[in-house]
N, C-alpha and C. Protein backbone atom coordinates (compact mmCIF):
# COMPACT_ATOMS: atom_id res chain seq x y z
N UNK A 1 0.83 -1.18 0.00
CA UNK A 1 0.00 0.00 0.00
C UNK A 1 0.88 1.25 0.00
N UNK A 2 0.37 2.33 0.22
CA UNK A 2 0.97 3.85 -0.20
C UNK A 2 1.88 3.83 1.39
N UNK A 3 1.53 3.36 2.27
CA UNK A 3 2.58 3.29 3.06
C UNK A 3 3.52 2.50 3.17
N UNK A 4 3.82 1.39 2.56
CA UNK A 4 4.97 1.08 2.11
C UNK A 4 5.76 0.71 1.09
N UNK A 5 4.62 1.68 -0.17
CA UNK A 5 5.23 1.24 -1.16
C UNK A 5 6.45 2.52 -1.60
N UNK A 6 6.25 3.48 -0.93
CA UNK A 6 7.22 4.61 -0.91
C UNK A 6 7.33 5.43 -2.22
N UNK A 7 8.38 6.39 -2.10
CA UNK A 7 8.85 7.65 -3.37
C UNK A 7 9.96 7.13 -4.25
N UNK A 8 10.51 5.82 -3.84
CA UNK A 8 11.73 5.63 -4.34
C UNK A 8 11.41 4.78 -5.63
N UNK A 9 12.25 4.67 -6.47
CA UNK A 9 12.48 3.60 -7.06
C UNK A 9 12.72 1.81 -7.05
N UNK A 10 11.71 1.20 -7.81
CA UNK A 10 11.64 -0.26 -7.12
C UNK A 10 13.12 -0.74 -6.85
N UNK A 11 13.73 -0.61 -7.63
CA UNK A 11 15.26 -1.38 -7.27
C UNK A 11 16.22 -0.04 -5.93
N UNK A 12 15.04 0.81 -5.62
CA UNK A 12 16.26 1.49 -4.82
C UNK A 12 16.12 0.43 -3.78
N UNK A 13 17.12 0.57 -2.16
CA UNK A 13 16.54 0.19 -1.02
C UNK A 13 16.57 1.19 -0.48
N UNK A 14 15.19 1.28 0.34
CA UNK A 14 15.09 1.96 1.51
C UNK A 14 14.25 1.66 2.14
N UNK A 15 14.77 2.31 3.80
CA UNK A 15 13.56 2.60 4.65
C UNK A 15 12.89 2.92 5.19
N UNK A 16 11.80 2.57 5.92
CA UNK A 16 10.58 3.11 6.21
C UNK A 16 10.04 2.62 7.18
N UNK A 17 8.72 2.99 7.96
CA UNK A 17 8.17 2.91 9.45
C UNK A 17 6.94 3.12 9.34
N UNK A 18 6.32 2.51 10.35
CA UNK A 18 4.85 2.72 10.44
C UNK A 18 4.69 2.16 11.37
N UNK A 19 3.48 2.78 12.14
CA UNK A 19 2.44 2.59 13.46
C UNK A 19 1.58 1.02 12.77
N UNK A 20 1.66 -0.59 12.92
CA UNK A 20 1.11 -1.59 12.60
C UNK A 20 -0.32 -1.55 13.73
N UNK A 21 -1.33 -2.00 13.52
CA UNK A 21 -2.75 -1.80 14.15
C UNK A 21 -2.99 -3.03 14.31
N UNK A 22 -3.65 -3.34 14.97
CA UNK A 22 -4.37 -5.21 15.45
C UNK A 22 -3.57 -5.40 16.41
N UNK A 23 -3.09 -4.75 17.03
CA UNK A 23 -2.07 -5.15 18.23
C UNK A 23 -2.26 -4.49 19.52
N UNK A 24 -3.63 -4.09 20.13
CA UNK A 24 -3.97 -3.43 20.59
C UNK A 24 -3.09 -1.55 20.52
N UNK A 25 -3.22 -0.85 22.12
CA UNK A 25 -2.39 0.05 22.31
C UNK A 25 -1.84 0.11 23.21
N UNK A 26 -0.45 0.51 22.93
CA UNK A 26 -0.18 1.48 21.81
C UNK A 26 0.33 0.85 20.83
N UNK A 27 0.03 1.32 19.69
CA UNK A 27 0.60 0.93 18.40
C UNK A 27 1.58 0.88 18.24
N UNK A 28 2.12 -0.99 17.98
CA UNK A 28 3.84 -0.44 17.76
C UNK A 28 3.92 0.52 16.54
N UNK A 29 5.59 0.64 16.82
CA UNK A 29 6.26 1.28 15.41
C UNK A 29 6.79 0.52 14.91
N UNK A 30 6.97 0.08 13.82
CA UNK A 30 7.91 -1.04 12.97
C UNK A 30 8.57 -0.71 11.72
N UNK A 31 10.54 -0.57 12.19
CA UNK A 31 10.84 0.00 11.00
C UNK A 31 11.20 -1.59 10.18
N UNK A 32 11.59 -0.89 8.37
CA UNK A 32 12.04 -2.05 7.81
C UNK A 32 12.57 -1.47 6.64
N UNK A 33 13.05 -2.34 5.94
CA UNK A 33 14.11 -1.70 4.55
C UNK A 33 12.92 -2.36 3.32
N UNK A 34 12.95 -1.57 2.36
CA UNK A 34 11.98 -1.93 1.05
C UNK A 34 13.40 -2.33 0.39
N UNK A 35 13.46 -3.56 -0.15
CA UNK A 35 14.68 -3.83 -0.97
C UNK A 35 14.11 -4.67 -2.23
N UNK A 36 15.03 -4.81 -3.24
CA UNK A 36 14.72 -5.18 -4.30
C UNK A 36 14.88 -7.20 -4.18
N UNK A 37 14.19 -8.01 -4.74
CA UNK A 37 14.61 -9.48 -4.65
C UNK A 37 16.10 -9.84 -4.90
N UNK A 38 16.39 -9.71 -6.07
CA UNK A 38 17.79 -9.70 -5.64
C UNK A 38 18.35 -9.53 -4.78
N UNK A 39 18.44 -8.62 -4.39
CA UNK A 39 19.23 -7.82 -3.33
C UNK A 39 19.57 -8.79 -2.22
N UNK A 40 17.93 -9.11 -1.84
CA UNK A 40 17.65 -9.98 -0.82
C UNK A 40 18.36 -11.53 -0.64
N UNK A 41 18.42 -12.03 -1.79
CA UNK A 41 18.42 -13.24 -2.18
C UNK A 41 20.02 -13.25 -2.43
N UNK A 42 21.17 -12.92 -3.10
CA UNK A 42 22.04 -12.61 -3.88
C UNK A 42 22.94 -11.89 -2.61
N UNK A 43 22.32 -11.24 -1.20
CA UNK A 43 23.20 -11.72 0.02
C UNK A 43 23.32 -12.33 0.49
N UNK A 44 22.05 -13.13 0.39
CA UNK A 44 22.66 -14.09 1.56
C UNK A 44 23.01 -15.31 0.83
N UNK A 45 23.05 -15.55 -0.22
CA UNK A 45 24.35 -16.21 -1.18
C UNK A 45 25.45 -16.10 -1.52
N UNK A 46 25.56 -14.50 -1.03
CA UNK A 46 26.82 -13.98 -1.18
C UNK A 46 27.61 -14.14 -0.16
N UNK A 47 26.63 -14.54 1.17
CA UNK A 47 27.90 -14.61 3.04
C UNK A 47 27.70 -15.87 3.20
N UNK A 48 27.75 -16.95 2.31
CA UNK A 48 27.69 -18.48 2.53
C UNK A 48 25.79 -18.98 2.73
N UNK A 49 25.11 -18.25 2.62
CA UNK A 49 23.65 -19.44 2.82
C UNK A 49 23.34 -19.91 1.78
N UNK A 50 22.56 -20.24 2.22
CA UNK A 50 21.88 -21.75 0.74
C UNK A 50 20.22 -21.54 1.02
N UNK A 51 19.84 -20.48 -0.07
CA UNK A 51 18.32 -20.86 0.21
C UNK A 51 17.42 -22.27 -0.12
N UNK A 52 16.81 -22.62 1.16
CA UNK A 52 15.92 -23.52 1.55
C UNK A 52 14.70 -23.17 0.98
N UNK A 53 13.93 -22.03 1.44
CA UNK A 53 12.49 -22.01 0.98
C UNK A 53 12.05 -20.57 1.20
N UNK A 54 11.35 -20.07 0.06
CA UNK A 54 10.83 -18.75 -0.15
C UNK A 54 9.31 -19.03 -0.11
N UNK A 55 8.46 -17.89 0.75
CA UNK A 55 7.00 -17.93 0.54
C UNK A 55 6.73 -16.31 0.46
N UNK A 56 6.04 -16.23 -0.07
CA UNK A 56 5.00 -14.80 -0.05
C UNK A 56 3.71 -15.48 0.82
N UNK A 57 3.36 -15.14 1.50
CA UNK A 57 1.84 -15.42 2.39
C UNK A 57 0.99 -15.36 1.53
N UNK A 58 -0.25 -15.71 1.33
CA UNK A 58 -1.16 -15.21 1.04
C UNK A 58 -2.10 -15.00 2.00
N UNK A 59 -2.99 -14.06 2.17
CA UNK A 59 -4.26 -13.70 3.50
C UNK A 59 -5.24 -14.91 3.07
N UNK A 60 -5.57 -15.52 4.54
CA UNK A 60 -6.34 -16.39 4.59
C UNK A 60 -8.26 -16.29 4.02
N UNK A 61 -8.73 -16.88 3.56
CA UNK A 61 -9.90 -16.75 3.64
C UNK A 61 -10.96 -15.83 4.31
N UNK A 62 -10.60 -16.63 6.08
CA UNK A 62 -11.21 -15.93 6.71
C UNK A 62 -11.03 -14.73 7.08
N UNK A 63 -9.96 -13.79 6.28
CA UNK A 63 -9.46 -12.63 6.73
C UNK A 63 -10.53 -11.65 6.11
N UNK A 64 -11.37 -12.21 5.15
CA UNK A 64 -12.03 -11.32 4.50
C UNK A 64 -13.58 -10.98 5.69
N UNK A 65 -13.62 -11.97 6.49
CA UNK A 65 -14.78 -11.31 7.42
C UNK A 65 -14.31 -9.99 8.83
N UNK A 66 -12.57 -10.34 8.58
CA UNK A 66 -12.13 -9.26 9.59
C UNK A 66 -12.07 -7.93 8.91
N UNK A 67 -11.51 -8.09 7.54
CA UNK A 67 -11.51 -7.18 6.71
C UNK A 67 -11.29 -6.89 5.52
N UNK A 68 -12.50 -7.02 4.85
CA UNK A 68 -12.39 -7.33 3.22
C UNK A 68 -11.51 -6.43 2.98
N UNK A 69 -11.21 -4.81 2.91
CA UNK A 69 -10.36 -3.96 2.72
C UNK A 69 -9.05 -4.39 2.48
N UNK A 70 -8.32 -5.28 3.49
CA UNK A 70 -7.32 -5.40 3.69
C UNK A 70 -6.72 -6.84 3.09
N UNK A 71 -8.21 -7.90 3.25
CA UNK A 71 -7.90 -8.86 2.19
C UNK A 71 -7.74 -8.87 0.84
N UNK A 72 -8.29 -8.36 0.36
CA UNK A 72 -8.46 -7.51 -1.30
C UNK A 72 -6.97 -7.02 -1.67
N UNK A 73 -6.63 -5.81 -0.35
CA UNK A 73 -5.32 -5.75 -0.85
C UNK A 73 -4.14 -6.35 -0.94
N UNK A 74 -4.21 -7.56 0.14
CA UNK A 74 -2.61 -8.06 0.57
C UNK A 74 -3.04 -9.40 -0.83
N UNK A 75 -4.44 -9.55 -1.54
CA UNK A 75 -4.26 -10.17 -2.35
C UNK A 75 -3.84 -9.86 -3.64
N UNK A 76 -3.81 -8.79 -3.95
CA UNK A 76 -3.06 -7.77 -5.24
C UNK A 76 -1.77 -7.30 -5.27
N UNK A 77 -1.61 -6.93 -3.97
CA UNK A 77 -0.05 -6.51 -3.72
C UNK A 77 0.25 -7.02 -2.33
N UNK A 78 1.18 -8.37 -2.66
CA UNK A 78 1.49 -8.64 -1.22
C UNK A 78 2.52 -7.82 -0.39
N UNK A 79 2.35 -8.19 0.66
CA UNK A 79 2.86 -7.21 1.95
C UNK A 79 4.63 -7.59 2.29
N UNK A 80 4.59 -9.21 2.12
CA UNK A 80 5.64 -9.81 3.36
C UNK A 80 6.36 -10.76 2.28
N UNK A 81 7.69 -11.55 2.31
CA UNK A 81 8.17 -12.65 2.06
C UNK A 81 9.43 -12.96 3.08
N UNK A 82 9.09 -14.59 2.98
CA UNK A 82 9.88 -15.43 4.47
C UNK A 82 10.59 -16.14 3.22
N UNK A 83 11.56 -16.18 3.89
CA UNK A 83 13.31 -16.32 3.40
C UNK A 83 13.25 -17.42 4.86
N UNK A 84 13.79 -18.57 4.06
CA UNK A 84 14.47 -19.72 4.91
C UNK A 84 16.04 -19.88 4.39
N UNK A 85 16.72 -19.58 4.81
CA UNK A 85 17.78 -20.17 4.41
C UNK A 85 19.11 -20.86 5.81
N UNK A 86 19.48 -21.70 4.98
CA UNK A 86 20.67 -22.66 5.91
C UNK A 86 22.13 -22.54 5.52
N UNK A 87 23.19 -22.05 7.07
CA UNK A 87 24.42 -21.55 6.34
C UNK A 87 24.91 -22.89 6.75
């Protein structure tokens, strides 16, 4: 979304912060780096790991009765990807 999809360019990295909600209060803050796949992938091949297993999440079903809004979106543009890797 517009909050973390940022001003930069897709292959720039940078980062960015935001107040995350569903977690009661107070709202954490959670910073993180927007980086390009490569980037991601192509270090930690580069300091000895061996990727194991990549997922993008997808939002569950039932996420759409908590909040279609938010299911709709994390189904168009996902949010997150989990990096397994073994050094």
């Amino acid at each position: 979304d517009e909050r973390t999809r940022g001003e930069e360019a897709y292959f720039t990295t940078s980062r960015f912060g935001l107040y995350w909600s569903g977690f009661g209060e107070p709202k954490p803050y959670v910073q993180a780096y927007r980086r390009p796949l490569p980037d991601i992938l192509n270090g930690l091949t580069e300091s000895g790991w061996r990727l194991d297993r990549l997922v993008e999440p997808q939002p569950l079903a039932e996420m759409q009765t908590v909040s279609a809004r938010l299911h709709a979106e994390l189904s168009h543009s996902p949010a997150f990807i989990c990096v397994r890797a073994l050094g």
